[in-house]
Protein backbone atom coordinates (compact mmCIF):
# COMPACT_ATOMS: atom_id res chain seq x y z
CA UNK A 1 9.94 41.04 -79.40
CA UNK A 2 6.84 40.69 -81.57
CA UNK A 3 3.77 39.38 -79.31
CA UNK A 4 3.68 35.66 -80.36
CA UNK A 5 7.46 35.42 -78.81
CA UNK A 6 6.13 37.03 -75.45
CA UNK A 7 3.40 34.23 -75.13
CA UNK A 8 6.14 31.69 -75.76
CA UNK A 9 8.50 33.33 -73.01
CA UNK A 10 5.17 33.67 -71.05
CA UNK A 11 4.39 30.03 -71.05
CA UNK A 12 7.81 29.03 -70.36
CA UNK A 13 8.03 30.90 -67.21
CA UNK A 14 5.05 29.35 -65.85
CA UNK A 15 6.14 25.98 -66.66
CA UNK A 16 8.99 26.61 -64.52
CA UNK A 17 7.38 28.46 -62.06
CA UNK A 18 5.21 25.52 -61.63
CA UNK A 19 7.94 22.84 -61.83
CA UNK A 20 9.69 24.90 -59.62
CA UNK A 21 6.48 24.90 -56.88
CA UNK A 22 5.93 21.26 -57.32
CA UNK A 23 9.48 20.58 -56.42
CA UNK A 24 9.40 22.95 -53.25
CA UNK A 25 6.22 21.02 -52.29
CA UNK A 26 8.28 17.41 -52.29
CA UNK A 27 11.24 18.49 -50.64
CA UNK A 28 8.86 19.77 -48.25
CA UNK A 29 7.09 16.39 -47.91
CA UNK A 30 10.22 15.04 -47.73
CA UNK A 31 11.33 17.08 -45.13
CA UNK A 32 8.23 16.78 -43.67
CA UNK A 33 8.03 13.10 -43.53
CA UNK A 34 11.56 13.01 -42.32
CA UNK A 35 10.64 15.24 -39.20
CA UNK A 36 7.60 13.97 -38.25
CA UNK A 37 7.62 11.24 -35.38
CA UNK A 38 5.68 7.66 -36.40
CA UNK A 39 3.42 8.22 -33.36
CA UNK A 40 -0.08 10.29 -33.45
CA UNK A 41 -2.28 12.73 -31.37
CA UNK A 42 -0.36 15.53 -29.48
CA UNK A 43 -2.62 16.72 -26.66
CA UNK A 44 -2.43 20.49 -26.07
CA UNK A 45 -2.01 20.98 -22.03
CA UNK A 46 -5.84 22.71 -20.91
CA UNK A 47 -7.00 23.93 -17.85
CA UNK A 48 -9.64 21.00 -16.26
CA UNK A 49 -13.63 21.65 -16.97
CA UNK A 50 -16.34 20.73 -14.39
CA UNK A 51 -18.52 18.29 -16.08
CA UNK A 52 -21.91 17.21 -14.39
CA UNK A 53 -21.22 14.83 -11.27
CA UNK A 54 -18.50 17.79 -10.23
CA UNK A 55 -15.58 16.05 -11.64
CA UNK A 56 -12.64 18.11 -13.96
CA UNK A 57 -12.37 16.68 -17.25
CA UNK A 58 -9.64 17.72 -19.74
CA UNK A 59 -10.79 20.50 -22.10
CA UNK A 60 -10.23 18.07 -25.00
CA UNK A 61 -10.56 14.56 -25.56
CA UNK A 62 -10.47 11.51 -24.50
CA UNK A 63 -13.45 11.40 -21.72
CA UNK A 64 -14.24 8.09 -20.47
CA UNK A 65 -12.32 5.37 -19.18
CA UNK A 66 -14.11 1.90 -20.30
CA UNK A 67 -13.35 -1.88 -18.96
CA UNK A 68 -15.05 -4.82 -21.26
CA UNK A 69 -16.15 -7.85 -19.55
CA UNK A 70 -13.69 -11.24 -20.98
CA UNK A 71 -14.70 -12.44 -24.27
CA UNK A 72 -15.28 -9.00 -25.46
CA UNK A 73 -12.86 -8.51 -28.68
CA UNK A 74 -10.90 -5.99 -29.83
CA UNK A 75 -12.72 -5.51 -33.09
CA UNK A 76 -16.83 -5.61 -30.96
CA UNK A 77 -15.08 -2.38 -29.00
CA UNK A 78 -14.27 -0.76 -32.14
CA UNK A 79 -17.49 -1.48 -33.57
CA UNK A 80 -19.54 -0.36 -30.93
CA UNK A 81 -17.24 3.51 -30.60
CA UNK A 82 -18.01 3.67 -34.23
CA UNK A 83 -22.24 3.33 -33.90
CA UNK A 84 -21.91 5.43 -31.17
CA UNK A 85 -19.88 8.09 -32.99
CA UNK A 86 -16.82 7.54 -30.57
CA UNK A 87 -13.55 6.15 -31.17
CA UNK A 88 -11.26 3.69 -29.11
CA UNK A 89 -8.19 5.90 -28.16
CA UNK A 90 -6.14 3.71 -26.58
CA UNK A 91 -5.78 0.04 -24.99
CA UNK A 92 -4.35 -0.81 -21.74
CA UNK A 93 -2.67 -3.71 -22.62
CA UNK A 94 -1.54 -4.61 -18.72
CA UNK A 95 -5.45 -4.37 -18.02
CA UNK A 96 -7.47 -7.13 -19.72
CA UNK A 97 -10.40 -5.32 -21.03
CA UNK A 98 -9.54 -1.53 -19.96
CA UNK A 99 -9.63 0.97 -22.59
CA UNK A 100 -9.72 4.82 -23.37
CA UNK A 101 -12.68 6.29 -25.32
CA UNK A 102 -12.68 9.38 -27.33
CA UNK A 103 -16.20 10.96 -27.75
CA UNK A 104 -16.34 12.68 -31.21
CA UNK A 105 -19.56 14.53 -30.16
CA UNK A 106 -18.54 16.97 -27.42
CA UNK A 107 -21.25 15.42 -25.27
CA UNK A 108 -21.13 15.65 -21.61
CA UNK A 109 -18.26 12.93 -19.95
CA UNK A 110 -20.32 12.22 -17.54
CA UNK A 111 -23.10 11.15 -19.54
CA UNK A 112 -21.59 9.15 -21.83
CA UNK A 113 -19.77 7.40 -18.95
CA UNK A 114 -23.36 6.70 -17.95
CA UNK A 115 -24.32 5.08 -21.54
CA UNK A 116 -21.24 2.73 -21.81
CA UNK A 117 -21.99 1.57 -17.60
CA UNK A 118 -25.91 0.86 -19.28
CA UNK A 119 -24.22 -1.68 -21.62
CA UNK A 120 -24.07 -4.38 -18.44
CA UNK A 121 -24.21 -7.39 -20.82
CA UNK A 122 -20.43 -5.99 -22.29
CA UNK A 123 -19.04 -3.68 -19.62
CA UNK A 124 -17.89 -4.44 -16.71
CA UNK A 125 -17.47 -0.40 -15.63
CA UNK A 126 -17.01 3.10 -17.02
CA UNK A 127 -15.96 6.40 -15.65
CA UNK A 128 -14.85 9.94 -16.96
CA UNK A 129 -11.38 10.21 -17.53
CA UNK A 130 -11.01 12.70 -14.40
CA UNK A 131 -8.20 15.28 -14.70
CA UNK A 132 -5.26 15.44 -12.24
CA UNK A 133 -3.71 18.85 -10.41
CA UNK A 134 -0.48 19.13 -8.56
CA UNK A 135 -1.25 21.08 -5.43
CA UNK A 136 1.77 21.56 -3.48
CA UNK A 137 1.66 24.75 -0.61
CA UNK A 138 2.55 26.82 -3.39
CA UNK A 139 3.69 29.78 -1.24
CA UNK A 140 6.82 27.54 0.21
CA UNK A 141 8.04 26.88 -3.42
CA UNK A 142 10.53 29.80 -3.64
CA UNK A 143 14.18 29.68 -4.99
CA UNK A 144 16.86 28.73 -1.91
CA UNK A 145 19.43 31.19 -0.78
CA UNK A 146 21.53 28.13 0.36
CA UNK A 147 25.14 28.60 2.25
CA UNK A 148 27.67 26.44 3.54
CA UNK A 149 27.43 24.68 6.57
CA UNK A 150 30.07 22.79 8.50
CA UNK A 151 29.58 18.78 6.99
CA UNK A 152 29.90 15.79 9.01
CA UNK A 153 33.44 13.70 8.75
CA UNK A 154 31.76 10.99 6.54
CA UNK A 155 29.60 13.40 4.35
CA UNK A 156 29.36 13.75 1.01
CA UNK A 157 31.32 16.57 -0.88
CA UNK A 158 28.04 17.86 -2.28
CA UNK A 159 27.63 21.67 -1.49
CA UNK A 160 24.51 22.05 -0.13
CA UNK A 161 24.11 18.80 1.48
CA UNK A 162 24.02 20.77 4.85
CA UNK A 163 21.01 22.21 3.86
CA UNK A 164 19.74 18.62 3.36
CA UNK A 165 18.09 18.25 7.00
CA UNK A 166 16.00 15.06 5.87
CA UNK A 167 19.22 13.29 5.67
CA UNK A 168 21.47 15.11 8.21
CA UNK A 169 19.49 16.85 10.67
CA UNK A 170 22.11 18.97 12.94
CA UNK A 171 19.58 21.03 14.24
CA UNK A 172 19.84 23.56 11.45
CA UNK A 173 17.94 26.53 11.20
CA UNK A 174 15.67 25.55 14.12
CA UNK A 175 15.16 21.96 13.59
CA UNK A 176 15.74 19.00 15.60
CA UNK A 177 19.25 17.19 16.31
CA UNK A 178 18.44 13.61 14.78
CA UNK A 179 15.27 14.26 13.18
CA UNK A 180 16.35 13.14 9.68
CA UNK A 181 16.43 9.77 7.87
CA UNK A 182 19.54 8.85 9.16
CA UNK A 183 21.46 8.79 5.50
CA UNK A 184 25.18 8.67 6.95
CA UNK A 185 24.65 5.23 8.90
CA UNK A 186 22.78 3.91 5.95
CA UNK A 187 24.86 4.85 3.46
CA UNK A 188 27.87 2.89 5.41
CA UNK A 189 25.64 -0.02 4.05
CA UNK A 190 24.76 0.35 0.46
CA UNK A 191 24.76 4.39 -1.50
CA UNK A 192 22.56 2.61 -4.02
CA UNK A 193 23.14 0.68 -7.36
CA UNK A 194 22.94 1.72 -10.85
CA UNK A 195 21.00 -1.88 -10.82
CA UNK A 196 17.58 -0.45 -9.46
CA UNK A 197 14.98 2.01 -11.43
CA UNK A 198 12.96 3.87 -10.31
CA UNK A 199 10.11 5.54 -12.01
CA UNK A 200 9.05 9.06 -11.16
CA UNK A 201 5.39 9.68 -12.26
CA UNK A 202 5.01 13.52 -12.51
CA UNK A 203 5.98 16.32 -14.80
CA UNK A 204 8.94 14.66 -16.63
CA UNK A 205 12.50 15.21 -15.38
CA UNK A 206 15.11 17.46 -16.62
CA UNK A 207 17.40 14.85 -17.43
CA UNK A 208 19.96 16.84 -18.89
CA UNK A 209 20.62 18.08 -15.20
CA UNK A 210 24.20 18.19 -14.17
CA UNK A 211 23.26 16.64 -10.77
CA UNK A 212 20.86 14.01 -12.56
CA UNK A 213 22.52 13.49 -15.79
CA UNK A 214 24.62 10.56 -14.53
CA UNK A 215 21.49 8.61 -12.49
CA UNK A 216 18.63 8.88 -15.81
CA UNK A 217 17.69 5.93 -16.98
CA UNK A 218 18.44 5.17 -20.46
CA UNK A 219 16.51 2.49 -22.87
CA UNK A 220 19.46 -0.55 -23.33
CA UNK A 221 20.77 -0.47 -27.38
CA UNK A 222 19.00 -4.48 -26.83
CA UNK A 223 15.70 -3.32 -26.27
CA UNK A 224 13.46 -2.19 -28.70
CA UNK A 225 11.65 1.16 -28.89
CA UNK A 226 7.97 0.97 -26.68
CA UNK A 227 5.21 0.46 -29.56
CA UNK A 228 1.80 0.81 -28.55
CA UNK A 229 -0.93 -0.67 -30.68
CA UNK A 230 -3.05 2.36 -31.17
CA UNK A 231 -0.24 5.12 -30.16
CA UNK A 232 2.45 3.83 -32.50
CA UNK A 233 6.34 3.53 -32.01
CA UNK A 234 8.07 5.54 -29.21
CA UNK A 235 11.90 6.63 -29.36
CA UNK A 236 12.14 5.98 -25.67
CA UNK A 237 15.44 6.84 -25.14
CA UNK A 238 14.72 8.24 -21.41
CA UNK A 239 11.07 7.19 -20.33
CA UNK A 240 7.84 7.69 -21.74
CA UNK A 241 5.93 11.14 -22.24
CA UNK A 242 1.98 10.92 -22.13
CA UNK A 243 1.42 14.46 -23.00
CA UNK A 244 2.57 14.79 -26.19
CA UNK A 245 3.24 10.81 -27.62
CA UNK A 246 6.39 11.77 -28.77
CA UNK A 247 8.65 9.84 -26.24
CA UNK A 248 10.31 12.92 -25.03
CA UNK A 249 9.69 13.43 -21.03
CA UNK A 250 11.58 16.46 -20.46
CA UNK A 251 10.29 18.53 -17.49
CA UNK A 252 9.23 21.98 -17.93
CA UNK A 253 7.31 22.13 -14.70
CA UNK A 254 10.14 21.60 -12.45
CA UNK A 255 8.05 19.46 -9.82
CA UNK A 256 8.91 16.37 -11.29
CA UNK A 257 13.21 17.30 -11.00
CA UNK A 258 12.81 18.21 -7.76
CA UNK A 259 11.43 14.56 -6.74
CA UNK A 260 13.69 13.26 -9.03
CA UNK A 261 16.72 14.67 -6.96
CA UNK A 262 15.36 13.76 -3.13
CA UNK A 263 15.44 10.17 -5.05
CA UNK A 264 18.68 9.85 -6.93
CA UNK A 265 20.52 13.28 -7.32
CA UNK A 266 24.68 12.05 -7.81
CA UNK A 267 26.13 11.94 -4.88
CA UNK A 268 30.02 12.52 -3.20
CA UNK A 269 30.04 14.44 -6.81
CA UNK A 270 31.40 17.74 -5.48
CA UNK A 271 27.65 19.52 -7.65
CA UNK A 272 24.58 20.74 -5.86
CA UNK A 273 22.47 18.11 -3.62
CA UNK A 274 22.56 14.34 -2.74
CA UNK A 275 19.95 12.00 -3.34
CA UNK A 276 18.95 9.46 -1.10
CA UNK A 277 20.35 7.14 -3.49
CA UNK A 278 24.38 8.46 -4.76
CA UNK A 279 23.70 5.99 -7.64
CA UNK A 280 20.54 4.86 -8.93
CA UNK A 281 18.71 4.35 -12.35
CA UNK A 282 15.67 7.20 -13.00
CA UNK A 283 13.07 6.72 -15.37
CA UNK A 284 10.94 9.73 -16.33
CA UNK A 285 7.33 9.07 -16.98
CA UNK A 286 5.51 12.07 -17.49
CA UNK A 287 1.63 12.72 -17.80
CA UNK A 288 1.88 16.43 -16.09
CA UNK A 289 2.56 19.34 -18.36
CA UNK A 290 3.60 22.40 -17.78
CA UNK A 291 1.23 24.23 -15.21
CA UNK A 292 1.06 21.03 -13.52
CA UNK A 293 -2.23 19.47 -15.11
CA UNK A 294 -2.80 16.00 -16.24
CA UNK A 295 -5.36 13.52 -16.74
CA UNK A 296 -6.06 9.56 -15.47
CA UNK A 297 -5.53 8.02 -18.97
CA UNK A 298 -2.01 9.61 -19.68
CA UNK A 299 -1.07 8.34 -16.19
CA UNK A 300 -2.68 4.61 -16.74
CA UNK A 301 -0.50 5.02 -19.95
CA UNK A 302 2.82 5.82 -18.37
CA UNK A 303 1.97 2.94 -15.37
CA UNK A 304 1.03 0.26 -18.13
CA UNK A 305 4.64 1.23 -20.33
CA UNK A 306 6.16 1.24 -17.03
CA UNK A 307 4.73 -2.71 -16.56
CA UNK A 308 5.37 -3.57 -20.01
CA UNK A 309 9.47 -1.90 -19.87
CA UNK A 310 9.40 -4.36 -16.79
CA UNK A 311 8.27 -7.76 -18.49
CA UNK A 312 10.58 -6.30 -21.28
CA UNK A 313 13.55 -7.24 -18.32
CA UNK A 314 13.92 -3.45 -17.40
CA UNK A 315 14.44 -3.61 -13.81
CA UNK A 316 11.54 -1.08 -12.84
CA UNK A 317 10.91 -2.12 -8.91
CA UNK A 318 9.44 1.48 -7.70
CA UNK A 319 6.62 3.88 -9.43
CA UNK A 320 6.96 7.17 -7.21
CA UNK A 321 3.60 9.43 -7.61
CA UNK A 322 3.95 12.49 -6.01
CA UNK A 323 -0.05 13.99 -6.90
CA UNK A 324 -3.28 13.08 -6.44
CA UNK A 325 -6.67 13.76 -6.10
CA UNK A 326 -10.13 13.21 -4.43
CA UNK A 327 -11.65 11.50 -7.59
CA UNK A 328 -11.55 7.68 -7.38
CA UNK A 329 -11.07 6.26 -10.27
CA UNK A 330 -11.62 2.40 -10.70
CA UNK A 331 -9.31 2.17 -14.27
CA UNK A 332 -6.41 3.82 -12.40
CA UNK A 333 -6.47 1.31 -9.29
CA UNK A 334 -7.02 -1.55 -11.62
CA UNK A 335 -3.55 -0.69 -13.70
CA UNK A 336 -1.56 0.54 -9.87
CA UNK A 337 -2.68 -3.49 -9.41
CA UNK A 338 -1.62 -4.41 -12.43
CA UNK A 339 2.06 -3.13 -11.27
CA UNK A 340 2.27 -4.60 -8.04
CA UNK A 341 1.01 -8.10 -10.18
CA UNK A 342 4.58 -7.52 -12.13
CA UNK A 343 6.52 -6.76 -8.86
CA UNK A 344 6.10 -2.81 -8.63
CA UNK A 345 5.65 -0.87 -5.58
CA UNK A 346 3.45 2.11 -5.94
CA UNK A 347 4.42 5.27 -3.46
CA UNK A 348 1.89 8.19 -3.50
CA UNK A 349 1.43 11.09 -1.85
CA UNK A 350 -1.18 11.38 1.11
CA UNK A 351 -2.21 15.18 0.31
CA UNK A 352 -1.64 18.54 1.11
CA UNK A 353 -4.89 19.43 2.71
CA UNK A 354 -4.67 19.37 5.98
CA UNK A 355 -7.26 16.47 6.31
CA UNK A 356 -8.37 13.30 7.32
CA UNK A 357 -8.10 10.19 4.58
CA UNK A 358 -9.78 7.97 6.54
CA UNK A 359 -13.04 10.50 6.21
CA UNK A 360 -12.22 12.10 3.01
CA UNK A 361 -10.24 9.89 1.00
CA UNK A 362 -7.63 10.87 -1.44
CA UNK A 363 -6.27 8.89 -4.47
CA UNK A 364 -4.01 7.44 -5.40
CA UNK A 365 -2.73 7.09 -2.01
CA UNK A 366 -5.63 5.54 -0.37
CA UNK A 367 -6.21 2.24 -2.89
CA UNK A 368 -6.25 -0.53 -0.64
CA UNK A 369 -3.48 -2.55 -2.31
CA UNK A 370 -0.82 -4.53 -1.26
CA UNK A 371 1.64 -2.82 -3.28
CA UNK A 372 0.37 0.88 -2.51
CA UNK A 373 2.21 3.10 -0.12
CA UNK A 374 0.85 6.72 1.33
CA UNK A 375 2.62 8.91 2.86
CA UNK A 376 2.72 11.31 5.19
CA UNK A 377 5.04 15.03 5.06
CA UNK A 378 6.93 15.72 8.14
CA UNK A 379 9.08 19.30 9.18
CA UNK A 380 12.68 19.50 10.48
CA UNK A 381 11.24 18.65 14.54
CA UNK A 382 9.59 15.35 13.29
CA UNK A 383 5.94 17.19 14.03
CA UNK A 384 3.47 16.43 11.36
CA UNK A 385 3.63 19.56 8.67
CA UNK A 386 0.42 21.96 8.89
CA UNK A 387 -0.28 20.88 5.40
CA UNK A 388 0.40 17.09 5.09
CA UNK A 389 -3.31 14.96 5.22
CA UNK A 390 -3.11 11.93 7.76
CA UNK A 391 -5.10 9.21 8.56
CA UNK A 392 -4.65 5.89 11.04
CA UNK A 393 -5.84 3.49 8.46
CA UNK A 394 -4.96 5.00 5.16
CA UNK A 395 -1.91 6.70 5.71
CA UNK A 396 1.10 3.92 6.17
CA UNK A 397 4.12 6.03 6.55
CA UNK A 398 5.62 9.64 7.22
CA UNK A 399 8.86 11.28 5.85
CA UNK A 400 10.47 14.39 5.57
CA UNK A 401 8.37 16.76 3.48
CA UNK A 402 8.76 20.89 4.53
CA UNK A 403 11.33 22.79 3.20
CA UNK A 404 13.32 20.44 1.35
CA UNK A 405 16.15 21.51 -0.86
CA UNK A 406 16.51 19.75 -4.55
CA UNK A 407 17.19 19.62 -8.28
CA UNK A 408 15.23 22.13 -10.22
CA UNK A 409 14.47 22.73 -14.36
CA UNK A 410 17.63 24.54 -16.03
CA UNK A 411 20.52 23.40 -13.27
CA UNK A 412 18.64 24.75 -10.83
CA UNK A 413 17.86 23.85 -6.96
CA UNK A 414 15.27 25.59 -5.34
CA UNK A 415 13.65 24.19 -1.51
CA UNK A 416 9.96 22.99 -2.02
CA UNK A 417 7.38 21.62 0.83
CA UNK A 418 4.36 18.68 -0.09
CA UNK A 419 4.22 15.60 0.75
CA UNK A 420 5.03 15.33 -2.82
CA UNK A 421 8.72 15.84 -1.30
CA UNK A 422 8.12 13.21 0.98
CA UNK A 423 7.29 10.80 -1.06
CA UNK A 424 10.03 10.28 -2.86
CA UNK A 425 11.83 9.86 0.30
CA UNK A 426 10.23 7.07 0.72
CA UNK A 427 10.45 5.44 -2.86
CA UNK A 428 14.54 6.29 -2.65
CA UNK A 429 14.45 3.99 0.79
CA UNK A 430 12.69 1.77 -0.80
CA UNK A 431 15.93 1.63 -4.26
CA UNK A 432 18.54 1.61 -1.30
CA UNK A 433 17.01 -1.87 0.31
CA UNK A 434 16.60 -3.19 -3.11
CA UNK A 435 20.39 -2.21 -3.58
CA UNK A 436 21.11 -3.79 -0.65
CA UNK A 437 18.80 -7.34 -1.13
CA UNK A 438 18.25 -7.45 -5.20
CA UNK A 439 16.09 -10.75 -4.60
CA UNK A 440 13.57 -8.77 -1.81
CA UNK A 441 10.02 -10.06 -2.42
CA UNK A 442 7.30 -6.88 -3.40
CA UNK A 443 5.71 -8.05 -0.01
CA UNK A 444 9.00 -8.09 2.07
CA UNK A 445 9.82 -4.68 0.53
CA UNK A 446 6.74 -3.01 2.06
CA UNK A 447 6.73 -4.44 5.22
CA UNK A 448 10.64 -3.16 5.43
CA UNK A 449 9.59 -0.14 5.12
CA UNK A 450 6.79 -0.27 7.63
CA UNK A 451 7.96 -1.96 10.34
CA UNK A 452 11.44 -0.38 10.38
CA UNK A 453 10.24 3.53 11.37
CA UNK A 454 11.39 5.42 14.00
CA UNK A 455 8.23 5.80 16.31
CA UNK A 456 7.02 9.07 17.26
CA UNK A 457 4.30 10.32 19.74
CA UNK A 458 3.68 13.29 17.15
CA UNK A 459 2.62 10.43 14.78
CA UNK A 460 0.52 8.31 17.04
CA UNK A 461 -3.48 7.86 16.18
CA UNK A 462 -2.85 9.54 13.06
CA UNK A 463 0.06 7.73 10.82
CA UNK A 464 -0.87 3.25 10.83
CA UNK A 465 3.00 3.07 10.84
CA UNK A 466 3.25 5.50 13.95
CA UNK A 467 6.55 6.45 12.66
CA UNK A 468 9.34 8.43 10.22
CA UNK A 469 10.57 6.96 7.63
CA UNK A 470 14.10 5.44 8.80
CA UNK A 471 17.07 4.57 6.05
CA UNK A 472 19.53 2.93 8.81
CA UNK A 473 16.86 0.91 10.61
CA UNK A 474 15.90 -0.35 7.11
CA UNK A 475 18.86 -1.58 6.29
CA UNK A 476 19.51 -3.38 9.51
CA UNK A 477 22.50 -1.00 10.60
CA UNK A 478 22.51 -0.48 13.70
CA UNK A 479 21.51 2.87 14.67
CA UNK A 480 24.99 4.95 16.17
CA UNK A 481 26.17 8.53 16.74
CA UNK A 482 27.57 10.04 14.06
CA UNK A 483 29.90 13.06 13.94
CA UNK A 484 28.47 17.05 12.71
C-alpha cells in the first residue's frame, strides 16, 4: 500500500472513530435524559456541625430558615439572595412568607441568620436551619428472639401478637395483667379503615414489607404527581422523600418501619405483628436518612406536601413525629400550625432524656398548639420508663413505649424502646376514632384522646393527662374482661 493510500485509510478511520464517539455520546444523553428524574438537588446525608450559638447545622447547605413580612414578593426575595450571594432554596407554600435560604459563601449559619433578622423593614424572623437526631435508648434496640404464646379467644392470628404487651398485656415476661391499651375491646368496635392516612414523619418506611405492603398509602391514578415550584415534579407514588427530591421514601434506617407497624401493621393476616390499626392507609414522609440525621427544612417540606396532598382531597388526618430536639425553631411551629389550620393532628415524641419539659423544653413536642400532642413512653407495669422525659404542663399523654415488638427494614421485626414507640401508639388511636367517627372535628379528636385515659398514680404531677393512653375508653366501649 503506497503511503498516500495509508493517509486515506488513516483519515477514514478517524472519521469513524469520531462518528462513532459522537454517537456513543447521544445515546448516552439519551439515556441519560431518560434516567434522570425532572426534580433537582440530592442532599448527601452528613453528620450535624456546631455552628456559633451551639446549634448543629447540616454539613451542607441550606442554612437559614427565612419568613418575609406580607407584601414581600416572590421576585424582592430572589433579588435580595442574589446581592447577598445566596439563593432561595425552597418556598413553603402552606406558610405565607416562609422560605429556605441557601448561603453560597460557606459563612457561618448563625450569622447570616443574624443579617436576614437585621432586615426588620422585610423580615418578619430568621433562624438556622437546625439539624435533627433520632435518639432512641440505643442499647434496647436489639433483634427479638420472639416465641409463641398462648392468644386470647378473639385475637388476631398474627404470630407474635403475644409478644405485643401494649395491646394485650397478660402479664408476660414480668409485666402487668391489664396494663396495655386495651386493643381486643376496641377492636370489637372499629379494626380501622382503609379511609384514614396517616403520615409517619421519620426515616421513610419499607413499604415493600410483607406486614405493611397491604396498609401503604398509594397516590390515587386522579391525582397528579406533587410539583413544587422550586423542587420540580415528584413521582409520588408512596409519600414524599426530603432527602434526596426524588419522591422515593424507602427506609433504610429501620426507625421509621418500626413506627410504621405499632400504627398500621395488617392485622388477623396470619404474618408477623398487628398494628393498632388491622387496616389503615400509611403515608411515608421521610426527612431522616440513614444514620438517623435530618434537618428542619426537609421536615417543613414533608409537613407542607403533607398539607398540600390534604387540600389535594387526600384524606391525611394524623402527622406522627417520632424525634425531636431541644432547638426551637419558629419556621417549624409555624408550618405544624399550618397543619392543624387544614385539619391535621400533630403527635410527637416527648424525649428520651430522662427530663423535665416544663424546665427544659423539647421540640416538637412542646409547641403550644391546639393540634400538637406529646407524649409520654410507658413499660409493661404502666410505671413511667427510666428514659421517657415528662412534664405536667407540656406533656399531654403517655403510652406504651419499652420494649415494643414491630416491623423492621428487609421483613424484619426487631423490639425497640423510645417514646418514639409510643408515639405512634397514640397517632394509631387517634386513625381508629377517626375510623370509627369520619366527621370528628381536629378539636374533638384531641380532647378524645385526652380525656379518655386510664388514670394512673405513677402518672400523677408529671403527665397533664394523668393517664395511659386507652383504645376501648376512646371508642366509648365499655371497658370488660376479656379472655387470655
Amino acid at each position: 500500500m503506497n503511503r498516500n493510500n495509508i493517509w486515506i485509510h488513516v483519515g477514514i478511520a478517524v472519521v469513524l472513530i469520531t462518528l462513532a464517539g459522537v454517537l456513543g455520546q447521544i445515546e448516552r444523553w439519551k439515556t441519560s435524559l431518560r434516567q434522570t428524574p425532572p426534580t433537582v438537588a440530592h442532599r448527601p446525608e452528613t453528620p450535624p456541625k456546631v455552628v456559633s450559638d451551639g446549634i448543629q447545622v447540616r454539613g451542607s447547605m441550606p442554612e437559614v430558615l427565612v419568613r418575609f413580612k406580607p407584601g414581600v414578593k416572590l421576585a424582592d426575595v430572589r433579588a435580595l439572595a442574589s446581592k447577598n450571594n445566596d439563593a432561595l432554596w425552597d418556598e413553603i407554600e402552606s406558610v405565607k412568607g416562609l422560605t429556605v435560604i441557601d448561603d453560597l459563601d460557606n459563612a457561618d449559619a448563625a450569622e447570616v441568620a443574624r443579617q436576614y433578622a437585621s432586615l426588620s423593614e422585610l423580615v418578619e424572623y430568621a433562624e438556622v436551619n437546625p439539624m435533627i437526631e433520632l435518639a432512641n435508648p440505643a442499647s434496647n434496640l436489639i433483634a427479638k428472639d420472639a416465641y409463641l404464646r398462648p392468644r386470647a379467644a378473639d385475637a388476631p392470628n398474627d404470630p407474635l401478637f403475644g409478644d405485643q404487651w401494649a395491646l394485650n398485656n397478660t402479664g408476660q415476661d414480668g409485666g402487668k395483667d391489664r396494663a396495655d391499651l386495651d386493643a381486643l375491646n376496641a377492636w370489637a368496635n372499629t379494626k380501622g379503615s382503609e379511609e384514614v392516612v396517616v403520615a409517619v414523619l421519620d426515616t421513610g418506611v419499607d413499604y415493600k414489607h410483607e406486614d405493611l405492603v397491604g396498609n401503604i398509602w398509594e397516590r390515587p391514578a386522579k391525582l397528579s404527581p406533587y410539583v413544587d415550584d422550586e423542587l420540580g415534579e415528584f413521582n409520588d407514588a408512596h409519600g414524599f422523600d426530603g432527602t434526596s427530591k426524588i419522591g422515593d421514601p424507602m427506609d433504610d434506617n429501620g426507625h421509621g418501619t418500626h413506627c410504621a407497624g405499632i400504627i398500621g401493621a395488617e392485622g388477623d393476616n396470619a404474618i408477623g405483628v398487628s398494628g393498632i390499626n388491622q387496616k389503615v392507609k400509611i403515608m411515608p414522609l421521610k426527612f431522616l436518612g440513614r444514620g438517623g440525621f435530618g434537618s428542619t427544612d426537609d421536615a417543613i417540606a414533608a409537613i407542607n406536601y403533607a398539607i398540600e396532598r390534604k387540600k389535594a382531597g387526600v384524606n391525611v388526618r394524623i402527622i406522627s413525629a417520632s424525634w425531636g430536639s431541644t432547638a426551637r425553631s419558629k419556621a417549624l411551629e409555624d408550618v405544624i400550625k399550618a397543619a392543624g389550620d387544614a385539619g391535621i393532628l400533630f403527635v410527637a415524641a416527648a424525649g428520651n432524656d430522662g427530663s423535665n419539659n416544663d424546665a427544659r423544653p423539647h421540640y416538637p413536642s412542646n409547641y403550644d398548639l391546639p393540634n400538637v400532642i406529646s407524649v409520654a413512653a410507658l413499660d409493661r407495669n404502666d410505671k413511667l420508663a427510666s428514659f421517657s422525659n415528662f412534664g405536667e404542663k407540656t406533656v399531654h399523654i403517655a403510652a406504651p413505649g419499652k420494649e415494643i415488638v414491630s416491623t423492621w427494614i428487609g421483613n424484619n421485626y426487631r423490639e425497640a424502646s423510645g417514646t418514639s414507640m409510643a408515639t405512634p401508639y397514640v397517632s394509631g388511636v387517634a386513625a381508629l376514632i377517626i375510623a370509627s367517627d369520619p366527621k370528628i372535628s381536629l378539636k374533638d379528636l384531641r380532647t378524645r384522646l385526652l380525656s379518655s385515659v386510664d388514670e394512673l398514680d405513677s402518672l400523677k404531677g408529671k403527665i397533664q393527662s394523668g393517664g395511659r393512653l386507652c383504645a376501648a375508653n376512646s371508642l366509648g366501649n365499655i371497658v370488660k374482661e376479656h379472655s387470655h
